[in-house]
Protein backbone atom coordinates (compact mmCIF):
# COMPACT_ATOMS: atom_id res chain seq x y z
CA UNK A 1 52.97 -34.13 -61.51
CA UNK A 2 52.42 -37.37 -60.43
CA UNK A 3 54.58 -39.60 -58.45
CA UNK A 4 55.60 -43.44 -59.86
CA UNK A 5 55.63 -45.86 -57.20
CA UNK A 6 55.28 -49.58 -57.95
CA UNK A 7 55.63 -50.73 -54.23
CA UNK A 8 51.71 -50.39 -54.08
CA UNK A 9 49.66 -53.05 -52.03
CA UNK A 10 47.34 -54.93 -53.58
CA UNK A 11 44.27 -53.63 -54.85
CA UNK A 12 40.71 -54.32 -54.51
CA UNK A 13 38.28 -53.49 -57.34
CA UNK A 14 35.02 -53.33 -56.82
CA UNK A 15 32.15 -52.44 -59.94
CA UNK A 16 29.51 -50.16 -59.25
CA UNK A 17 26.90 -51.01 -61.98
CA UNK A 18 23.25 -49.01 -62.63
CA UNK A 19 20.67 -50.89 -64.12
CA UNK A 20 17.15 -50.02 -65.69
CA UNK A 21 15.13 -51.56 -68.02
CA UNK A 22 18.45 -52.73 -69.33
CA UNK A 23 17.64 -56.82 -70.61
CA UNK A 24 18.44 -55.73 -74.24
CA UNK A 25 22.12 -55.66 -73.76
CA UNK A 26 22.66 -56.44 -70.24
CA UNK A 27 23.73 -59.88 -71.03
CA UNK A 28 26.74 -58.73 -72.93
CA UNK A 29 28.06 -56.36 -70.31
CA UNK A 30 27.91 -58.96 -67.90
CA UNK A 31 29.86 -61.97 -69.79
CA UNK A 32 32.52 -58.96 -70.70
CA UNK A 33 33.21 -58.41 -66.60
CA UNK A 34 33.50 -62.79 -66.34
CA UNK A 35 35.82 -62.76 -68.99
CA UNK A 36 38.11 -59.55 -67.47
CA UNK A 37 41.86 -61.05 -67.28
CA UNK A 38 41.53 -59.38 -63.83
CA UNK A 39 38.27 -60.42 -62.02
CA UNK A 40 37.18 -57.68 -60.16
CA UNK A 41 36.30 -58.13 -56.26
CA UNK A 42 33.01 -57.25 -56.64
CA UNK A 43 29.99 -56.51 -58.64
CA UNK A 44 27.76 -54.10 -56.79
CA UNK A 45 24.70 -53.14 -58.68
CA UNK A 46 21.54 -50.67 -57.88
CA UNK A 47 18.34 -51.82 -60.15
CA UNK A 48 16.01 -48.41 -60.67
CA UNK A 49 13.30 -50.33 -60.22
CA UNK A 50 13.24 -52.08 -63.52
CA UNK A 51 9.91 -53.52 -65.01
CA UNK A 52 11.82 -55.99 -67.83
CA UNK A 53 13.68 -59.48 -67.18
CA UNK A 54 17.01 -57.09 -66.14
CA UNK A 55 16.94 -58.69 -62.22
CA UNK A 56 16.10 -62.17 -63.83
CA UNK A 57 19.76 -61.54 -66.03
CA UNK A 58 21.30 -60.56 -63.02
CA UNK A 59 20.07 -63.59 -60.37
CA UNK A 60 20.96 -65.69 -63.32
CA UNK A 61 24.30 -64.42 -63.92
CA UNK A 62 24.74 -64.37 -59.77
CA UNK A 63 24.95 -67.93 -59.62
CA UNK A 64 28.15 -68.83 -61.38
CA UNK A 65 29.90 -65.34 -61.32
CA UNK A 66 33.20 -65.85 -60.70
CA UNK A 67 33.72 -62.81 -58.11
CA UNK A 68 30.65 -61.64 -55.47
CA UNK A 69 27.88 -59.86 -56.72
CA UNK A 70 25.63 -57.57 -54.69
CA UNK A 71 22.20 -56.86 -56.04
CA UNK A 72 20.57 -53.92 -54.86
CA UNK A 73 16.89 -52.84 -55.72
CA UNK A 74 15.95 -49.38 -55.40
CA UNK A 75 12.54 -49.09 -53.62
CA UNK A 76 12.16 -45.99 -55.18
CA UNK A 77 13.28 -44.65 -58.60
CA UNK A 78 16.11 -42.31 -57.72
CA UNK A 79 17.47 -41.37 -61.54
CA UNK A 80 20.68 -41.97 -62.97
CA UNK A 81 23.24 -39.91 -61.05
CA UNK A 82 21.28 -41.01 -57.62
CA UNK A 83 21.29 -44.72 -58.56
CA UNK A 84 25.34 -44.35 -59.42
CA UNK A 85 25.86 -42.83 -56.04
CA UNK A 86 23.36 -45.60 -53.95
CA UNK A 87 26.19 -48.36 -55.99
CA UNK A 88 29.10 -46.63 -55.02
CA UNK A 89 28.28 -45.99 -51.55
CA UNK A 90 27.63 -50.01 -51.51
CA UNK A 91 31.11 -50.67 -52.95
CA UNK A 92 33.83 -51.58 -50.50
CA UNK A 93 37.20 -52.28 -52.71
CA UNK A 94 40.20 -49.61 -52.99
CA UNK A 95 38.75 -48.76 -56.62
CA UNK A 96 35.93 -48.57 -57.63
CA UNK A 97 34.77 -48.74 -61.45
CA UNK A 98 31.46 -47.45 -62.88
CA UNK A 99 29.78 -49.91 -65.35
CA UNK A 100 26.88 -49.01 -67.75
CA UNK A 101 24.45 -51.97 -68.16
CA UNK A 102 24.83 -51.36 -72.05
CA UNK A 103 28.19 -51.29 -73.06
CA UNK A 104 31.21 -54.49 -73.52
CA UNK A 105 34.33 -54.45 -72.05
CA UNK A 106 37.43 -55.33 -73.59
CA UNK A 107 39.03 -58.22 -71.60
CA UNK A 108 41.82 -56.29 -70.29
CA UNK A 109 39.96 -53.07 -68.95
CA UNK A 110 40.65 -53.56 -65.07
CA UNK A 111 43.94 -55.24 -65.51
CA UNK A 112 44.85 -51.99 -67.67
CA UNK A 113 43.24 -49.96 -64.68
CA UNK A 114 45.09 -51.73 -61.83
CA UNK A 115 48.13 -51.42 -63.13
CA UNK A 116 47.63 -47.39 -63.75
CA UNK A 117 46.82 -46.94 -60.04
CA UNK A 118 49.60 -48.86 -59.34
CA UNK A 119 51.65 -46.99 -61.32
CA UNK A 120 50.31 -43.39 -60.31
CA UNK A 121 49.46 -44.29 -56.64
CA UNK A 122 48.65 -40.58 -55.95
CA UNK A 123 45.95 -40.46 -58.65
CA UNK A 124 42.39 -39.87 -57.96
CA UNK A 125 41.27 -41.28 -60.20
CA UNK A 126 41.74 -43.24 -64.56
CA UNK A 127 39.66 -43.11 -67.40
CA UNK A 128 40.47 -44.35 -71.19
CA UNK A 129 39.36 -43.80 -74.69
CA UNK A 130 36.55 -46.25 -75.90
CA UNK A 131 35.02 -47.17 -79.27
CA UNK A 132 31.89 -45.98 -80.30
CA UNK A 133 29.67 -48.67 -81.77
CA UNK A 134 25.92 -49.10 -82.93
CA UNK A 135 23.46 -51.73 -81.58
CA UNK A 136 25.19 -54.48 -82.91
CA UNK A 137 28.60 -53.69 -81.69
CA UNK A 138 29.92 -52.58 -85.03
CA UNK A 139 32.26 -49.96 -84.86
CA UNK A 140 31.26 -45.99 -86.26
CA UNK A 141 34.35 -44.47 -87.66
CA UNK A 142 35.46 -42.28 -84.64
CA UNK A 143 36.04 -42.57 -80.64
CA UNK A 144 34.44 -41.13 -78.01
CA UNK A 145 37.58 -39.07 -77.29
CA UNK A 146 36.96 -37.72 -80.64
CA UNK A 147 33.12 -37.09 -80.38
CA UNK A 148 33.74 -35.07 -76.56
CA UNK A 149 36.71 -33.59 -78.24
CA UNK A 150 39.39 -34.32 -75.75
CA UNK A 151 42.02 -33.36 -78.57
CA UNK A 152 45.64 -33.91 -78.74
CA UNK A 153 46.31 -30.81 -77.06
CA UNK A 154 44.17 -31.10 -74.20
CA UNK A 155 45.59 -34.34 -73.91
CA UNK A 156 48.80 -32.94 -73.16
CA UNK A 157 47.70 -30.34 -71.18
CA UNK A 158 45.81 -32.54 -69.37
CA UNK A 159 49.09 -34.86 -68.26
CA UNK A 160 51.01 -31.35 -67.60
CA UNK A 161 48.34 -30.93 -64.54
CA UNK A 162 45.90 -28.44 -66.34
CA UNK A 163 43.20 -30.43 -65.61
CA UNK A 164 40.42 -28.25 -64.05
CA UNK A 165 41.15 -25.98 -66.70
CA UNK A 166 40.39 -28.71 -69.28
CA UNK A 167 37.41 -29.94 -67.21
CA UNK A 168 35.63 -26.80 -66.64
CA UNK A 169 35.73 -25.75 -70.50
CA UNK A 170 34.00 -29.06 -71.33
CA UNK A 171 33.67 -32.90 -69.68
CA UNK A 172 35.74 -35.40 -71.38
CA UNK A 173 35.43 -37.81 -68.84
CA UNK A 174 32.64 -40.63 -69.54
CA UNK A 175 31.72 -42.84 -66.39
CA UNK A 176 31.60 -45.99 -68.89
CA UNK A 177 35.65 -45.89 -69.00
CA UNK A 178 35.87 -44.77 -65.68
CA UNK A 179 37.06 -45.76 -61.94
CA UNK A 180 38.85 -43.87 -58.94
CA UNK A 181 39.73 -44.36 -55.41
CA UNK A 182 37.93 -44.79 -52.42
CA UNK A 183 39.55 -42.76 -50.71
CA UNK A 184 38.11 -39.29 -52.20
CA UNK A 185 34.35 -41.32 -52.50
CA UNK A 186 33.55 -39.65 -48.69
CA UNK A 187 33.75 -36.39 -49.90
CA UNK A 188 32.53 -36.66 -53.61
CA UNK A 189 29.32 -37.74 -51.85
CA UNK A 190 26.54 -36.61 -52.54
CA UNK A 191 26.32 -36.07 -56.21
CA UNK A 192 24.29 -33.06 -56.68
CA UNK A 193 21.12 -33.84 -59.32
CA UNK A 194 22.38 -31.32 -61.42
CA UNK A 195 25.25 -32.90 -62.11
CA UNK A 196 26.07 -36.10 -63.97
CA UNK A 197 28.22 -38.23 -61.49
CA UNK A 198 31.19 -38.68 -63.93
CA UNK A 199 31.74 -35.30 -64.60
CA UNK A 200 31.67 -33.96 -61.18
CA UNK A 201 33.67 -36.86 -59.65
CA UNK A 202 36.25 -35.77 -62.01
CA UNK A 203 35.61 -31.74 -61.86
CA UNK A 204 35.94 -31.74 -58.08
CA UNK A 205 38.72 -34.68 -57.87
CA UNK A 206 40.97 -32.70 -60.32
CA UNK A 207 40.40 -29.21 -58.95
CA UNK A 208 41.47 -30.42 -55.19
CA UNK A 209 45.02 -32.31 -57.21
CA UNK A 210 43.76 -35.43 -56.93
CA UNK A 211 44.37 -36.14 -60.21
CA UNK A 212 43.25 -37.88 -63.15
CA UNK A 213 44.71 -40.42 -65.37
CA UNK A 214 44.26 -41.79 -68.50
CA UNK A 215 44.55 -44.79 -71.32
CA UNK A 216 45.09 -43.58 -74.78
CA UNK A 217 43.72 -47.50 -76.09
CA UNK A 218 40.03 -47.53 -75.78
CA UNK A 219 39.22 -50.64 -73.28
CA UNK A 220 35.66 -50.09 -73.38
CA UNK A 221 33.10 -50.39 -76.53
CA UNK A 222 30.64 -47.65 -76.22
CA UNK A 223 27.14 -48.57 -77.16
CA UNK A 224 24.49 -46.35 -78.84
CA UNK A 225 21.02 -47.36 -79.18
CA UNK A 226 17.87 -45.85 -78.90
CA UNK A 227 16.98 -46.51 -75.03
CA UNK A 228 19.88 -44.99 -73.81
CA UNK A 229 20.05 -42.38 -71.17
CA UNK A 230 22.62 -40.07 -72.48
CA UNK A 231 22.71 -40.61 -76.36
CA UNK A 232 25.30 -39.71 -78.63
CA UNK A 233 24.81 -37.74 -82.24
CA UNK A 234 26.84 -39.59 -84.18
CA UNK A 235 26.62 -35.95 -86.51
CA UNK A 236 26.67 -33.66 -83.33
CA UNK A 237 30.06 -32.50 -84.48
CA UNK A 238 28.80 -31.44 -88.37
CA UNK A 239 28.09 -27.77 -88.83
CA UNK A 240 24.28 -27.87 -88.98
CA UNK A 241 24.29 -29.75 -86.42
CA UNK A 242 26.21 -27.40 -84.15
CA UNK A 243 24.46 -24.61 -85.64
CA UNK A 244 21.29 -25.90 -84.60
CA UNK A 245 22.59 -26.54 -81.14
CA UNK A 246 23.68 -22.71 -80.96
CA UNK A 247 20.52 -21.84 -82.24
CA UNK A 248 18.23 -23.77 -79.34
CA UNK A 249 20.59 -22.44 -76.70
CA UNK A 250 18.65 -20.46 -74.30
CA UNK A 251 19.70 -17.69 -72.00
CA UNK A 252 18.50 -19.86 -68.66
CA UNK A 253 21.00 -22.55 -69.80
CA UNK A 254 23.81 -19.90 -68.62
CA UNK A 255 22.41 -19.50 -65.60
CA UNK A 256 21.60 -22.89 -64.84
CA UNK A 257 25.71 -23.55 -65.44
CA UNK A 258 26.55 -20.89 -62.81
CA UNK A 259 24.64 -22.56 -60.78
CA UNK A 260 26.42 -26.06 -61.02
CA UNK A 261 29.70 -24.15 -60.84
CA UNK A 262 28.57 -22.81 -57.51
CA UNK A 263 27.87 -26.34 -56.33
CA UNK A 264 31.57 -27.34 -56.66
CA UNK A 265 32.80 -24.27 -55.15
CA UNK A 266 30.34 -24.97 -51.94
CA UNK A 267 31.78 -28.89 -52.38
CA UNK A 268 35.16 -27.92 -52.42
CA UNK A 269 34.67 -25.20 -49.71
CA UNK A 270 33.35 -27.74 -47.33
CA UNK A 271 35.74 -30.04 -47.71
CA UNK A 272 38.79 -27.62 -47.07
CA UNK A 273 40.27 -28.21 -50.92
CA UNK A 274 39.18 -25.05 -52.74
CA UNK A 275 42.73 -23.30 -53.24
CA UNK A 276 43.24 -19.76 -54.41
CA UNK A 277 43.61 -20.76 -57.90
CA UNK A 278 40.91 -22.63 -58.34
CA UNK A 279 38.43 -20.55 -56.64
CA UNK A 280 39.91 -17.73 -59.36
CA UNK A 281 38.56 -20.24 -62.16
CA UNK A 282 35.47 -20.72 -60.98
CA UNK A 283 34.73 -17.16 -60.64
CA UNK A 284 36.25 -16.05 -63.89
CA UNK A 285 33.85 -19.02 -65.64
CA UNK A 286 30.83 -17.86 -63.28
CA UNK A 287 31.37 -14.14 -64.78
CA UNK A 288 31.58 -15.39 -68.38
CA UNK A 289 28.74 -17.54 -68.07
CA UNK A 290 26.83 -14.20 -66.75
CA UNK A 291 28.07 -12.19 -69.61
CA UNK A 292 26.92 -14.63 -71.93
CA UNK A 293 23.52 -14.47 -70.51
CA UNK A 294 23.53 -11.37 -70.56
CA UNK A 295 23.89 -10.75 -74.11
CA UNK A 296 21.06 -12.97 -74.64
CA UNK A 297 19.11 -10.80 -72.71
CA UNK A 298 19.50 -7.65 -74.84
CA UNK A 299 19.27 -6.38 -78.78
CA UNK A 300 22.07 -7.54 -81.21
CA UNK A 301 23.20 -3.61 -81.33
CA UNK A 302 23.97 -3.81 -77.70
CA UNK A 303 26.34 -6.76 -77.56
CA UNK A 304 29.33 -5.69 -79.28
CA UNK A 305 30.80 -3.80 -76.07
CA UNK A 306 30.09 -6.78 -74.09
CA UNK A 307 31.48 -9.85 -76.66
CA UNK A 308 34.51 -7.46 -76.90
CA UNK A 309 35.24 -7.40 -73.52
CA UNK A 310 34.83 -11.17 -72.84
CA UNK A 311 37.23 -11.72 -76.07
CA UNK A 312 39.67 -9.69 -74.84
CA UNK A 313 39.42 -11.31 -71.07
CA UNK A 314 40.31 -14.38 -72.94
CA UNK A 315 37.44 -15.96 -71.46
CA UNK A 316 35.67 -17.32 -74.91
CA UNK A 317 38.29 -19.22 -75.44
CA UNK A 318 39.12 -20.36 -71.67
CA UNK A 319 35.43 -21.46 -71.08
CA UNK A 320 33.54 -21.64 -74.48
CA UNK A 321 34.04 -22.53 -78.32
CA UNK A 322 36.06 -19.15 -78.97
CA UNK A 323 35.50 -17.62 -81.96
CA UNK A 324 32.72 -19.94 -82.63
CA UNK A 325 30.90 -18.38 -79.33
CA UNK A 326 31.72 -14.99 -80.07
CA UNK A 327 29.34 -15.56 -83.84
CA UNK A 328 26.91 -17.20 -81.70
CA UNK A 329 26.73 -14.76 -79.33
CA UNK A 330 26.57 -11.68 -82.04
CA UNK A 331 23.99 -13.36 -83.94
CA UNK A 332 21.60 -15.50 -82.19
């Protein structure tokens, strides 16, 4: 568990913001950060080489920011999880918060932030809730805790320390509501391409106890719009729409998520912070991510030894959609 200690010292907060192509909605993002009842630091951000009036917005907004801000243009396009590990390399401050170029803020974000790593000075690092809303910042009817399905019972397990074994099932981590310390940044680094930085930032910070926190309130308002980079289906939770999912599923995608596993394993290896347990739940999700390929591999009539064993392991449940899976897996 972990400890309460509110002698803290002061804390520096630095953003680490990616931009592309971003003018749209840029604008927004950036008067939500100047209007933050605690100012961050610093504003670090890494343009992806951005053909639009995006570094116009930001020289603009760099004369009368309130706090520094550090613009940073890529001479090369490096892609998303790159570009998030070029700003946070840049950043300099105790925490460090990622920033989407698309979403808003609510004013009290990093105040709520601070005062959580205040709080939990042992923490690796926070995240919160946020609201999902269309172009036009009007609210859909659910959160993005609700659309990644980080439930009221992983919620719990979550604060009880289960972490990687919440984390390893399925991300429920965004980087738009999150920020952690600097001190675990030299060992995060690099970000494998494989990898979406949020989710192995938390994945790896988790698994070697340094753990995360969270808000319940959502402090950030989570834009979807067409341009985006990772979009949300606002129906991705309906049954056709998982059905379809299940359906398009391939046998390399199995493979392919062994293969990130193995990246953490190698991360956490390296940096002396793979225990015994955790090296157990890797291999255990490794072997039913095999299985599962596997069955894909072979005639409907072969699979029921194989989905049997895996059900009885546990495993469907521990690392997929349970009995959901095992259909899949029969079927498709």
């Amino acid at each position: 568990m972990l400890l309460q200690n509110k002698d803290t010292a002061k804390l520096t907060i630095s953003i680490a913001m990616c931009t592309f192509n971003g003018a749209d909605y840029l604008q927004e993002q950036l008067i939500s950060i100047a209007k933050q009842t605690r100012l961050p630091d610093e504003l670090v951000v890494c343009d992806d080489g951005s053909t639009d009036s995006t570094l116009q917005i930001l020289s603009e907004f760099n004369k009368d920011a309130p706090f520094p801000v550090k613009i940073n243009q890529n001479k090369i396009r490096l892609g998303a999880t790159k570009n998030f590990e070029e700003a946070i390399m840049l950043c300099k401050g105790n925490i460090i918060a990622l920033s989407d170029q698309d979403d808003v803020w609510l004013p009290h974000k990093l105040e709520k932030i601070e005062k959580l790593f205040e709080k939990y000075p042992n923490a690796g690092y926070a995240f919160s809730d946020a609201i999902v809303v269309d172009e036009k910042l009007n609210p859909f009817d659910f959160t993005l805790w609700d659309y990644v399905l980080f439930t009221v019972n992983q919620r719990r397990n979550f604060k009880q320390g289960y972490q990687s074994e919440v984390l390893i099932k399925h991300n429920v981590v965004t980087g738009a509501t999150m920020a952690f310390c600097k001190k675990i940044k030299n060992w995060i680094l690099p970000i494998p391409e494989e990898w979406m930085h949020d989710e192995w930032i938390a994945l790896l910070a988790s698994t070697a106890e340094e753990k995360g926190i969270f808000d319940e309130e959502p402090l950030v308002k989570y834009r979807i719009h067409p341009k985006q980079l990772v979009s949300i289906n606002v129906n991705a939770n309906d049954f056709i729409a998982q059905f379809k999912k299940a359906y398009n599923t391939k046998s390399e995608s199995y493979q392919a998520e062994a293969e990130r596993i193995s990246y953490v394993v190698d991360r956490l290896l390296s940096a002396n912070k793979l225990t015994k347990e955790a090296n157990k739940l890797f291999k255990e999700k490794i072997t039913h991510l095999q299985a599962r390929q596997w069955l894909h591999n072979h005639s409907h009539w072969k699979r029921f030894s194989r989905v049997f064993t895996e059900l009885l392991s546990g495993r469907y449940h521990r690392f997929s959609n349970g009995w959901k899976s095992v259909v899949k897996d029969l079927c498709f």
